[in-house]
Protein backbone atom coordinates (compact mmCIF):
# COMPACT_ATOMS: atom_id res chain seq x y z
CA UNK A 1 -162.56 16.22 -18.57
CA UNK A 2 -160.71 13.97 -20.15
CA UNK A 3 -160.82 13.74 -23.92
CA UNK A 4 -159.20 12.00 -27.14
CA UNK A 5 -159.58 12.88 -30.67
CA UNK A 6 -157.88 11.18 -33.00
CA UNK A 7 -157.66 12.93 -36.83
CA UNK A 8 -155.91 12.32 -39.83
CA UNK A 9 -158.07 9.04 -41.42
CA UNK A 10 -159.77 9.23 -44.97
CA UNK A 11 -159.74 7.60 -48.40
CA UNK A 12 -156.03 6.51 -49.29
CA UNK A 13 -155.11 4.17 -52.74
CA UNK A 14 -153.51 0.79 -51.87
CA UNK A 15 -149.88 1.59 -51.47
CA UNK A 16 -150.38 5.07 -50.36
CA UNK A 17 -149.89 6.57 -46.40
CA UNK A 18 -151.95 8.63 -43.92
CA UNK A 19 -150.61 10.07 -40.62
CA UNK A 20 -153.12 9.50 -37.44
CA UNK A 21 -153.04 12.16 -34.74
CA UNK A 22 -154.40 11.37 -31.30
CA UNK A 23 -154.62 14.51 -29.47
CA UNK A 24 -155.43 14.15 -25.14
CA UNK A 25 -156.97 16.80 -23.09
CA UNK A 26 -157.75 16.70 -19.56
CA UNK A 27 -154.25 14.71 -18.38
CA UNK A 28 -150.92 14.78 -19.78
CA UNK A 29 -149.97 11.30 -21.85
CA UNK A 30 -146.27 11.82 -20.07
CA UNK A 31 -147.23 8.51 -17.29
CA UNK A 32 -149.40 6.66 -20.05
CA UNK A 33 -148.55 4.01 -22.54
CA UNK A 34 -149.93 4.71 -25.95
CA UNK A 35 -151.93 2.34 -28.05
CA UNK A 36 -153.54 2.61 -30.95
CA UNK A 37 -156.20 -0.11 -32.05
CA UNK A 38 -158.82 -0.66 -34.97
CA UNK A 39 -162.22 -2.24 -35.70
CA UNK A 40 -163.32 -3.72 -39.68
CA UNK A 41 -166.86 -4.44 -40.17
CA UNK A 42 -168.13 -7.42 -38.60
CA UNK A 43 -164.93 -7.73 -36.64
CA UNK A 44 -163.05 -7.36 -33.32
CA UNK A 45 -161.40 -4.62 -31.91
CA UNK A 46 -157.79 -5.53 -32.46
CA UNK A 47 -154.30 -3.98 -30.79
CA UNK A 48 -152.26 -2.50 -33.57
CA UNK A 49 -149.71 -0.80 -31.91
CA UNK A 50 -148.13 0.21 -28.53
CA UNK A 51 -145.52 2.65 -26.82
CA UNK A 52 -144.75 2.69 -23.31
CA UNK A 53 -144.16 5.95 -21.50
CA UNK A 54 -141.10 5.03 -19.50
CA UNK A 55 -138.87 4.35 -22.48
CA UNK A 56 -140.81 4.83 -25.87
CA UNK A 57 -140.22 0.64 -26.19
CA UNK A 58 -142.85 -0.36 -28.87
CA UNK A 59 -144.55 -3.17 -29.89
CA UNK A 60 -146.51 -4.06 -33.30
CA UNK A 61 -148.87 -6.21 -34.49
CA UNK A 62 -147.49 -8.79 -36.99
CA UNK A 63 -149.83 -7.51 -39.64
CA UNK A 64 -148.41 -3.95 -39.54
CA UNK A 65 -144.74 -4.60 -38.39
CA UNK A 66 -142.35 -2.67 -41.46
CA UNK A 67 -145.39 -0.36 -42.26
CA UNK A 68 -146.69 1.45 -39.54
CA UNK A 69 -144.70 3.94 -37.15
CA UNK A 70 -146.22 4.65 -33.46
CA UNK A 71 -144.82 7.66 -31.91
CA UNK A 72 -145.82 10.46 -29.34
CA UNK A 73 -145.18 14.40 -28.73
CA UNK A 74 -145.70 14.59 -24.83
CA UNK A 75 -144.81 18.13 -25.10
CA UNK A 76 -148.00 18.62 -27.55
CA UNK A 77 -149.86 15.85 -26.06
CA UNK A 78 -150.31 13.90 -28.63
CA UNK A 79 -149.76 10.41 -30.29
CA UNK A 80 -149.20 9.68 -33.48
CA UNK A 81 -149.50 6.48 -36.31
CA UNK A 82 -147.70 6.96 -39.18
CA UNK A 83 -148.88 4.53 -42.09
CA UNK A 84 -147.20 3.33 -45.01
CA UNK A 85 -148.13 1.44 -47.80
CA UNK A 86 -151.26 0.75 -46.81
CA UNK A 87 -153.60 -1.92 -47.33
CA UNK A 88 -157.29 -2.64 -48.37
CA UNK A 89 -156.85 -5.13 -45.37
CA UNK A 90 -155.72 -1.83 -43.33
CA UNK A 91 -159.80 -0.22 -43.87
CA UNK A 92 -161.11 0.12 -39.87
CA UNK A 93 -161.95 2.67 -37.67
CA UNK A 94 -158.96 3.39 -36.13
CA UNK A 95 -158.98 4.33 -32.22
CA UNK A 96 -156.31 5.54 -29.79
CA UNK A 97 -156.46 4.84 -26.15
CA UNK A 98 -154.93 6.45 -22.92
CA UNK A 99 -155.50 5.81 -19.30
CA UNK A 100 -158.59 3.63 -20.34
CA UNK A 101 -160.09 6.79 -22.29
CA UNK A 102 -160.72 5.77 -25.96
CA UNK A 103 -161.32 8.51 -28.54
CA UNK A 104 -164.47 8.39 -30.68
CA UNK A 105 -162.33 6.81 -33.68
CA UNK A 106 -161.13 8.06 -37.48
CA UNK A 107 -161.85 6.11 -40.58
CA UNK A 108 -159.52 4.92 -42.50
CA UNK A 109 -160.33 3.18 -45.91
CA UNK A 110 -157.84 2.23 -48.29
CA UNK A 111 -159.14 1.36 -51.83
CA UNK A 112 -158.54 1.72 -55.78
């Protein structure tokens, strides 16, 4: 079966960081690019990051570019999103996706 959970979201200050985990069961993320996405209320699923499995290249949306950090652990199976000073404009469920699985999403929600 082939499963993502993604962890790490929660209630962060404006200026403050959280570290998303995207963990995949079922297949090995080795022969997979990487993405991470997110959804606001009342908006659009939108791409926020990328890495590619044959060289780790990765890509950014302009919004997040100097802030957020993709990465991945293939030997743990995991992805990662490593988020710095974040934003009130950064609150959305975040999602991961792998081999057209999508995990079920982690909230993040950044707020004074």
């Amino acid at each position: 079966q082939v499963l993502l959970v993604e962890s790490g979201g929660g209630l962060v200050t404006p200026g403050g960081s959280l570290r998303l985990s995207c963990a995949a069961s079922g297949f090995t993320v080795d022969y997979y690019n990487i993405g991470w996405f997110r959804q606001a209320p009342g908006k659009e699923r939108e791409g926020v990051s990328c890495i590619s499995s044959s060289d780790g290249r990765t890509n950014y949306a302009d919004s997040v570019k100097g802030r957020f950090t993709i990465s991945r652990d293939n030997a743990k199976n995991t992805a990662y999103l490593q988020m710095n000073s974040l934003k009130p404009e950064d609150t959305a469920v975040y999602y991961c996706s792998v081999n057209s699985a999508w995990g079920q999403g982690t909230q993040v929600t950044v707020s004074s």
